[in-house]
N, C-alpha and C. Protein backbone atom coordinates (compact mmCIF):
# COMPACT_ATOMS: atom_id res chain seq x y z
N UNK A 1 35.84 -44.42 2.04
CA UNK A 1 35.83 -43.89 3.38
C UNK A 1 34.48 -43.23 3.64
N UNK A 2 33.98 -43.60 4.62
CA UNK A 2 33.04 -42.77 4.84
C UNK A 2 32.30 -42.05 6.32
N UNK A 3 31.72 -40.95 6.23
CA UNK A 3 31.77 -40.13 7.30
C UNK A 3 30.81 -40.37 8.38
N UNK A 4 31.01 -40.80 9.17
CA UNK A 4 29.90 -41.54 10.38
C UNK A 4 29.50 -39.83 10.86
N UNK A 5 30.41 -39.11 11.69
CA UNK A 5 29.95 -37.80 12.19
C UNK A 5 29.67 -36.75 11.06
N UNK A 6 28.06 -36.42 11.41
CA UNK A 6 27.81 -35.09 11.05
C UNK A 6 28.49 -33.97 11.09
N UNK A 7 29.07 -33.78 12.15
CA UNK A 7 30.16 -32.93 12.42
C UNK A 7 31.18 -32.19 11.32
N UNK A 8 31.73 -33.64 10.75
CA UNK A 8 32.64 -33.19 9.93
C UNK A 8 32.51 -32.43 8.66
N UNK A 9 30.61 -33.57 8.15
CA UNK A 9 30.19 -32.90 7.16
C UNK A 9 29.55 -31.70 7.37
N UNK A 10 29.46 -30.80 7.86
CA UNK A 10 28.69 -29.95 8.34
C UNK A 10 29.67 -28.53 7.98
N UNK A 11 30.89 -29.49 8.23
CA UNK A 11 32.15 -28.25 8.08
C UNK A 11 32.45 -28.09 6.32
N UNK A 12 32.17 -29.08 5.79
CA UNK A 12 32.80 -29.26 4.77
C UNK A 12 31.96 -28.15 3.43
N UNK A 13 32.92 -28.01 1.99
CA UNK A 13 31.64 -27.37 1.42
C UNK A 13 31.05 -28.40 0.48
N UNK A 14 30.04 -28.17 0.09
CA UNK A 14 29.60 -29.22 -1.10
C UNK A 14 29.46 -28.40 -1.98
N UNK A 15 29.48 -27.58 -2.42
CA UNK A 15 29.43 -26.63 -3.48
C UNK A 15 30.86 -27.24 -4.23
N UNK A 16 31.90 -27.07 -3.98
CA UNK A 16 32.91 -27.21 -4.44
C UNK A 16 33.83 -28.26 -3.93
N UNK A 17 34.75 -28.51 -4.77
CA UNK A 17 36.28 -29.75 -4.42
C UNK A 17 36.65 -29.19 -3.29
N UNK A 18 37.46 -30.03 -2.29
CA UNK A 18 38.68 -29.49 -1.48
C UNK A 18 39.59 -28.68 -2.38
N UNK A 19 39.78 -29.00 -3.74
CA UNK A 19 40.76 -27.81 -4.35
C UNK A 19 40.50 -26.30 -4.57
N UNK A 20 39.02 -26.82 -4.72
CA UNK A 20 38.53 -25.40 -5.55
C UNK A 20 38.74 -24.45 -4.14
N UNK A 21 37.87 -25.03 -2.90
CA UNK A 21 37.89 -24.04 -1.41
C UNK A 21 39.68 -23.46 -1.45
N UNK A 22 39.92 -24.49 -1.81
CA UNK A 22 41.97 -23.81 -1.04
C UNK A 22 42.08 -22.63 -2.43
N UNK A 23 41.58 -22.91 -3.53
CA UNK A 23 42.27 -21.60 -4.45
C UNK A 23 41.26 -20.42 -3.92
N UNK A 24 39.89 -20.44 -3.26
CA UNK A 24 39.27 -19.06 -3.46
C UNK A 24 39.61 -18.74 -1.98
N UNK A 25 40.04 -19.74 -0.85
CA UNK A 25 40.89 -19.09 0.15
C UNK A 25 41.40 -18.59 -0.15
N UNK A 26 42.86 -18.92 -1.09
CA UNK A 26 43.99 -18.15 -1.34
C UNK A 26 43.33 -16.55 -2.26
N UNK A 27 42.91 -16.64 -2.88
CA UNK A 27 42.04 -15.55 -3.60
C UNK A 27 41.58 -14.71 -2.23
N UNK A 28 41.36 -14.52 -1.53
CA UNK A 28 41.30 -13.82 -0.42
C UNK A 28 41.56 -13.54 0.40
N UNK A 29 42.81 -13.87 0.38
CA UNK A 29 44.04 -13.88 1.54
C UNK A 29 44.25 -12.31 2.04
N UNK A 30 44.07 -11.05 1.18
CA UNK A 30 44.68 -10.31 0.93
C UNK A 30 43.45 -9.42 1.43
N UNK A 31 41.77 -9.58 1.47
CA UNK A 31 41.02 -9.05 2.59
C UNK A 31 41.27 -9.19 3.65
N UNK A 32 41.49 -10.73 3.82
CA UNK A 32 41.47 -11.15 5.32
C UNK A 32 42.99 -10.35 5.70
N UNK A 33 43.57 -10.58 4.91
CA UNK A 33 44.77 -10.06 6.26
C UNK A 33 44.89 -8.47 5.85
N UNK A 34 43.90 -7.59 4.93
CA UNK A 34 44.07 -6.31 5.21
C UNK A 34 45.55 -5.55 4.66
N UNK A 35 46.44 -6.23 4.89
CA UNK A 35 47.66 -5.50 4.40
C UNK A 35 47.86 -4.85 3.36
N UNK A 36 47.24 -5.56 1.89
CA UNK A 36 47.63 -5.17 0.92
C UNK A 36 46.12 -5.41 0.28
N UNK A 37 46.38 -5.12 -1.17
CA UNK A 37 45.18 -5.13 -1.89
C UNK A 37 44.56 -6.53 -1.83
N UNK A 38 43.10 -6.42 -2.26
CA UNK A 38 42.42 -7.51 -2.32
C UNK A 38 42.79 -8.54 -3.38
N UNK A 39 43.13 -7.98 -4.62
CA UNK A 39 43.19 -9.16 -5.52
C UNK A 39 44.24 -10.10 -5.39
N UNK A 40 44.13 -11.63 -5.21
CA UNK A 40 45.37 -12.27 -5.50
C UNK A 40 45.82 -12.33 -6.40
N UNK A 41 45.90 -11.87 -7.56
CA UNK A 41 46.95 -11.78 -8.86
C UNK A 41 47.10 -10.45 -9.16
N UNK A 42 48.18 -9.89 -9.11
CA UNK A 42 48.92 -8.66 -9.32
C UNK A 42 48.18 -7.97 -10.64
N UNK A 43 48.22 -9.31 -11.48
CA UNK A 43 48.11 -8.36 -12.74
C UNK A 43 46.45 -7.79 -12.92
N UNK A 44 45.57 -7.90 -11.60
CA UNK A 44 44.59 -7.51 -11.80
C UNK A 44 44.38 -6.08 -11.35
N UNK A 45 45.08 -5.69 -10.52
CA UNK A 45 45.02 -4.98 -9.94
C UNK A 45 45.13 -3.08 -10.64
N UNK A 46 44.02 -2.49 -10.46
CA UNK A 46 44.25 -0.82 -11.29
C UNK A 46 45.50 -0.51 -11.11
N UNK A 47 46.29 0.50 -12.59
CA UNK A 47 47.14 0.61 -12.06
C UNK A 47 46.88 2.36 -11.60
N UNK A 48 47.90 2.52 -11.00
CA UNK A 48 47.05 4.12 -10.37
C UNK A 48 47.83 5.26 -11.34
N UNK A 49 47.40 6.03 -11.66
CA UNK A 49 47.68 7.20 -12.28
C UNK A 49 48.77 8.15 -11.95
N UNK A 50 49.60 8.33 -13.62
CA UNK A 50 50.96 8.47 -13.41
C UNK A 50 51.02 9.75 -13.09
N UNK A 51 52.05 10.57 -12.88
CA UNK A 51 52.08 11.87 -12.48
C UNK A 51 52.06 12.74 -13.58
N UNK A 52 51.17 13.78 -13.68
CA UNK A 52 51.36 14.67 -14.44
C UNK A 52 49.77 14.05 -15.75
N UNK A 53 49.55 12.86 -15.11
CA UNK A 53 48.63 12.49 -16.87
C UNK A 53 47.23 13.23 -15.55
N UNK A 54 46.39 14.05 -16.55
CA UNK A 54 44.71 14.01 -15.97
C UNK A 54 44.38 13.30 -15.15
N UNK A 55 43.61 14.07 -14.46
CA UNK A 55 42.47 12.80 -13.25
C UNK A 55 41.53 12.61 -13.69
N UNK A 56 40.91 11.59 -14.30
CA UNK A 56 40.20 11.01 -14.87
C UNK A 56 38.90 11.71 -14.41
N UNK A 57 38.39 11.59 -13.20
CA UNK A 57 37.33 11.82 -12.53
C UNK A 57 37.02 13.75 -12.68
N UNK A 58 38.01 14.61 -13.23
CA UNK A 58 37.89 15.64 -13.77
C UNK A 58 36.99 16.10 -14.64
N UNK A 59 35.91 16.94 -15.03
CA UNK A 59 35.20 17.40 -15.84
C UNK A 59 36.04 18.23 -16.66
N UNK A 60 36.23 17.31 -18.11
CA UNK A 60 36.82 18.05 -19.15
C UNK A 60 36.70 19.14 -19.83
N UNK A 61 37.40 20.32 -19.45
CA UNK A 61 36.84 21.21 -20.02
C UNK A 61 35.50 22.15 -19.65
N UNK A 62 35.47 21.25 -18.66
CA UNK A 62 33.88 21.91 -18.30
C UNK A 62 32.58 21.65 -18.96
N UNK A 63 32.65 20.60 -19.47
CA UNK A 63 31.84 20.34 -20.91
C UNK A 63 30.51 19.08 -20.55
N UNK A 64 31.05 18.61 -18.59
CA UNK A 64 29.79 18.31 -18.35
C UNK A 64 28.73 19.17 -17.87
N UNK A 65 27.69 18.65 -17.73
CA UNK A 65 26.28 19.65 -17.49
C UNK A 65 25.61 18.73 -15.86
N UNK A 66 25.78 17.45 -16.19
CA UNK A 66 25.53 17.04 -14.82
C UNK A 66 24.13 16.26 -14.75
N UNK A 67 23.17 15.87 -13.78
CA UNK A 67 22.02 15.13 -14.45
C UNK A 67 20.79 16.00 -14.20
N UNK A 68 21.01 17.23 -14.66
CA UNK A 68 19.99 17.69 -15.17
C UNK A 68 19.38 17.88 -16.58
N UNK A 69 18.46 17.31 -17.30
CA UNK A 69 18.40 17.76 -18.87
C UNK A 69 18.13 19.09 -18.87
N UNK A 70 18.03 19.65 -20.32
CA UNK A 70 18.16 20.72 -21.23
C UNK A 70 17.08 21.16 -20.71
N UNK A 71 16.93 22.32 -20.37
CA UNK A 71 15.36 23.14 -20.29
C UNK A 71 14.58 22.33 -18.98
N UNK A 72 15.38 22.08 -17.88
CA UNK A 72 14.48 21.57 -17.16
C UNK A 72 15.38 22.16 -15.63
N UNK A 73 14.92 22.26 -14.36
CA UNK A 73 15.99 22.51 -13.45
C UNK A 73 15.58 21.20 -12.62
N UNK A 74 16.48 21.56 -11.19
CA UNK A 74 16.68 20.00 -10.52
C UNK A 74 15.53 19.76 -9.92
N UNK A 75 14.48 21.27 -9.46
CA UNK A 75 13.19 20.62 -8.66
C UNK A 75 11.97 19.63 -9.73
N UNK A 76 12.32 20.41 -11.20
CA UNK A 76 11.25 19.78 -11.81
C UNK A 76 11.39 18.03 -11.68
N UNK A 77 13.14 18.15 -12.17
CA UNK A 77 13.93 16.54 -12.18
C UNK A 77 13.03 15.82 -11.17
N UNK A 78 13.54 16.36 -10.05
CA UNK A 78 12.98 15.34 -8.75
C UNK A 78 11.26 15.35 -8.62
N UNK A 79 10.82 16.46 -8.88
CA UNK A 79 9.15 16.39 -9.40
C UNK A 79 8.47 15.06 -10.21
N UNK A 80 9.83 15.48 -11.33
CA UNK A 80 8.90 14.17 -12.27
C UNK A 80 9.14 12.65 -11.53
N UNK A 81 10.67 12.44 -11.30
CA UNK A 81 10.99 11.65 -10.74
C UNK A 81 9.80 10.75 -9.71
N UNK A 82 9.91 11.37 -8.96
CA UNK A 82 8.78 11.25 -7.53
C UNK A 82 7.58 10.74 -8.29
N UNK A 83 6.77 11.58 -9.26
CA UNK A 83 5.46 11.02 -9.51
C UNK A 83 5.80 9.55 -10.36
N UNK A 84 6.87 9.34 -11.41
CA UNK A 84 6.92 8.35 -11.85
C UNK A 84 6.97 7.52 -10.94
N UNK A 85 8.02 7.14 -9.88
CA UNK A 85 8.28 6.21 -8.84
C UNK A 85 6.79 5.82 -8.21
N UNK A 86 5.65 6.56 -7.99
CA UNK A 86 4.51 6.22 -7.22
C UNK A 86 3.42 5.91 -8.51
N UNK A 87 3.91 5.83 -9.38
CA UNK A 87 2.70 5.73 -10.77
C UNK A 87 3.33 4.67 -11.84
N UNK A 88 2.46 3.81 -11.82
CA UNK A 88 2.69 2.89 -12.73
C UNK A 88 2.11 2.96 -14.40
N UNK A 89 2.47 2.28 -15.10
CA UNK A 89 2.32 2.54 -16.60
C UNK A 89 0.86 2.09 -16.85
N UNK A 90 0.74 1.39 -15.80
CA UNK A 90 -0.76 0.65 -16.02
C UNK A 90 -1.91 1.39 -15.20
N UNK A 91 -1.55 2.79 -14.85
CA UNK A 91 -2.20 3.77 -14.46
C UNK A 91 -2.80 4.55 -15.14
N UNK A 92 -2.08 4.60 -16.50
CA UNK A 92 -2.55 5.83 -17.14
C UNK A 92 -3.23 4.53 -18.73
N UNK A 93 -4.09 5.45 -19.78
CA UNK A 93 -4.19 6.86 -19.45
C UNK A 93 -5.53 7.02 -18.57
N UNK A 94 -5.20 8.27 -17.80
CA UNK A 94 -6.27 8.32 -16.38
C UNK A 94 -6.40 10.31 -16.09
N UNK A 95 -7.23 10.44 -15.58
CA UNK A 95 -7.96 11.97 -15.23
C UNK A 95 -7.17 12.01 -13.85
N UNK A 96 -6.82 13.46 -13.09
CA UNK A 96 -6.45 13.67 -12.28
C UNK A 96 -7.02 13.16 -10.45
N UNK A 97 -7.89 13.17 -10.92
CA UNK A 97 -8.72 12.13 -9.81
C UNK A 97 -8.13 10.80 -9.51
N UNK A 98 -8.32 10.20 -10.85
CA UNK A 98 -7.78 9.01 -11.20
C UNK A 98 -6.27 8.58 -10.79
N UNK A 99 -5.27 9.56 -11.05
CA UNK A 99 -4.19 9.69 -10.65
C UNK A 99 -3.84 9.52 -9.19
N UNK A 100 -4.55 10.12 -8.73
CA UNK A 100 -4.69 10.79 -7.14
C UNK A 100 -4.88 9.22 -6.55
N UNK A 101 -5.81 8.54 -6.60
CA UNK A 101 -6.36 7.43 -6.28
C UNK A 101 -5.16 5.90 -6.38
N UNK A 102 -4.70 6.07 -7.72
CA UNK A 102 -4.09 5.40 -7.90
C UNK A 102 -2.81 5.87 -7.21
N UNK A 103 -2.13 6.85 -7.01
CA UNK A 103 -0.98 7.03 -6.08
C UNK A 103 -1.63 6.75 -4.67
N UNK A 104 -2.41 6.73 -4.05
CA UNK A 104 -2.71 6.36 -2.39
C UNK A 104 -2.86 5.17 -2.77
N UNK A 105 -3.60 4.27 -3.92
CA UNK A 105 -3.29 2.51 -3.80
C UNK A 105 -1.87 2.25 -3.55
N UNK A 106 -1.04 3.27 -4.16
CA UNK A 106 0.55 2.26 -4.47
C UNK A 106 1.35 2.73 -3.08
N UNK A 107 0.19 3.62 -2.04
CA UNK A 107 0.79 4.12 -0.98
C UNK A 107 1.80 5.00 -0.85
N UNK A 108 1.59 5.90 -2.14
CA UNK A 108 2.20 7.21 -1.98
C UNK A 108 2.15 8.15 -1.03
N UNK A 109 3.50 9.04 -0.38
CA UNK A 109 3.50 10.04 0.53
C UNK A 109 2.10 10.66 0.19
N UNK A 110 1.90 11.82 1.04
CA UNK A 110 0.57 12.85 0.99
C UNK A 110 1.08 13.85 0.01
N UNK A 111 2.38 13.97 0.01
CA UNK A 111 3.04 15.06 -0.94
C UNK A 111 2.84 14.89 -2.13
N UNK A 112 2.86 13.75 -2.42
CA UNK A 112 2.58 13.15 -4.05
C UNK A 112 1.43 13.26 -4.52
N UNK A 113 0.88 12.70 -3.88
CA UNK A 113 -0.87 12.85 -3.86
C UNK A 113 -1.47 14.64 -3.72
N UNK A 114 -0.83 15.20 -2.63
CA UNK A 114 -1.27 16.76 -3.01
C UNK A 114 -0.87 17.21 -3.85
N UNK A 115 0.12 16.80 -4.63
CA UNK A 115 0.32 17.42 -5.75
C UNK A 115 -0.28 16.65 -7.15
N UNK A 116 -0.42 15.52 -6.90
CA UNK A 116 -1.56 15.08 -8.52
C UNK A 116 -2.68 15.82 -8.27
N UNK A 117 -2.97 16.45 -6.73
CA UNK A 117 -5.02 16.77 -7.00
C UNK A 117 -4.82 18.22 -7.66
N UNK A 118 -3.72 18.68 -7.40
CA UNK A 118 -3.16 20.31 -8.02
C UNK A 118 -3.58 20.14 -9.67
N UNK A 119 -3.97 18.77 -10.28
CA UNK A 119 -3.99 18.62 -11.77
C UNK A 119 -5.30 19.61 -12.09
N UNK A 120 -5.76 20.00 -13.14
CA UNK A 120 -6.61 20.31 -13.25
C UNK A 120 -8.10 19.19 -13.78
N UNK A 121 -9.26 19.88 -13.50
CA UNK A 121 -9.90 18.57 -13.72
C UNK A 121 -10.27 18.21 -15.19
N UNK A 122 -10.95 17.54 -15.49
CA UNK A 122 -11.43 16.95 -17.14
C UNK A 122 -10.73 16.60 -18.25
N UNK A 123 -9.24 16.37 -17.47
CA UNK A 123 -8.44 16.96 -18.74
C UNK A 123 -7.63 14.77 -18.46
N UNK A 124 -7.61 13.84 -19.62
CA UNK A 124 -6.61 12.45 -19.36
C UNK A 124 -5.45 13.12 -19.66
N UNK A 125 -4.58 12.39 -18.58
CA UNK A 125 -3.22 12.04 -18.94
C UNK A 125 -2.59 10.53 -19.47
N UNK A 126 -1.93 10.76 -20.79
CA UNK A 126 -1.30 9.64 -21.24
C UNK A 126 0.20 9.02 -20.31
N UNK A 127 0.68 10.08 -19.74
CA UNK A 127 2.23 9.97 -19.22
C UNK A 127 2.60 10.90 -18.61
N UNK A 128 3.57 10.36 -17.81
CA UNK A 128 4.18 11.35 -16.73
C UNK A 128 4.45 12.12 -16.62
N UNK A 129 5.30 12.81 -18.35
CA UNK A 129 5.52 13.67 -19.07
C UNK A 129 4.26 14.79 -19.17
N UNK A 130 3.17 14.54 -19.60
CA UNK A 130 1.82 15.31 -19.36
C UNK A 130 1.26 15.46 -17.90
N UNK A 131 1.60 14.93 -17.12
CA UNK A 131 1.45 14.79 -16.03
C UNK A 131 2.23 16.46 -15.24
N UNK A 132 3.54 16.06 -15.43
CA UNK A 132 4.34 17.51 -15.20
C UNK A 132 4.22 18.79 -16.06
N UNK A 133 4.06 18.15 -17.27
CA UNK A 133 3.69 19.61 -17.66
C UNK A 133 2.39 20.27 -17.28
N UNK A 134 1.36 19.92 -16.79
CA UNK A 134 0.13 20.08 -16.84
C UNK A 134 0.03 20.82 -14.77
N UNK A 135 1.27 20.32 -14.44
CA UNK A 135 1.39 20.75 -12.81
C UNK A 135 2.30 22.02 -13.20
N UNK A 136 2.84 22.60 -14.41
CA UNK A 136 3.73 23.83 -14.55
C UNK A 136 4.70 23.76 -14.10
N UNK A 137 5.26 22.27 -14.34
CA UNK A 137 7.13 22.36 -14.54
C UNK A 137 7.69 22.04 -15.75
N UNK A 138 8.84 22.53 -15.75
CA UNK A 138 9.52 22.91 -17.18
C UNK A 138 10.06 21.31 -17.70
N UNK A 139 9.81 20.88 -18.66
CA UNK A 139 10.31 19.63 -19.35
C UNK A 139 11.24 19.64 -20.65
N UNK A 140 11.95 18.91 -20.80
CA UNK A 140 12.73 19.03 -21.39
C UNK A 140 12.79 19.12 -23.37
């Protein structure tokens, strides 16, 4: 048999059989119509948490700390953060000048950049790590 109108093929998938389309329809029956959960097989589905057991999503004990490391607080975090994101590995090792320059190539904010010229001068940096410590934030 074969298909004179574009039309038809146009609708059709070629990725897959007519069988395969009808099982990942059916596999999604359960977005489209919203009612119930997404998965078509039951047994995939989480089962939800019995009464009385922990909520998982609970900090045990209190025994997390959160994503700050040891000896460091959250402005330094986002300090170092920031200069890594605008500084590449193939930047260093480089003098504070150097730094400076190379964050306005990679089109770093002005913030970033006013704060590499804060480096002091004569002094290479190997890493990002020297980088922050050398601006007087606490590292870990």
């Amino acid at each position: 048999m074969t298909e004179s109108s574009g039309e038809f093929a146009s609708q059709r998938s070629t990725k897959h059989s007519p069988r395969v389309d009808e099982e990942m329809e059916h596999e999604i029956q359960g977005m489209l119509k919203g009612e119930r959960a997404t998965r078509a097989e039951e047994w995939r589905e989480v089962e939800p948490v019995a009464e009385g057991d922990p909520d998982v999503d609970a900090d045990p004990a209190g025994t997390l700390v959160g994503g700050t490391p040891v000896g460091m607080d959250a402005d330094a975090v986002e300090v170092r953060a920031e200069l890594a994101r605008w500084l590449d590995r193939a930047d260093y090792p480089a003098t504070g000048p150097e730094l400076v320059e190379a964050a306005r190539d990679h089109r770093a904010p002005d913030a970033v950049a006013a704060e590499l010229a804060k480096l002091p001068s004569g002094e290479t940096y190997e890493r990002v790590g020297d980088v922050v410590r050398a601006l007087g934030y606490p590292t870990e």
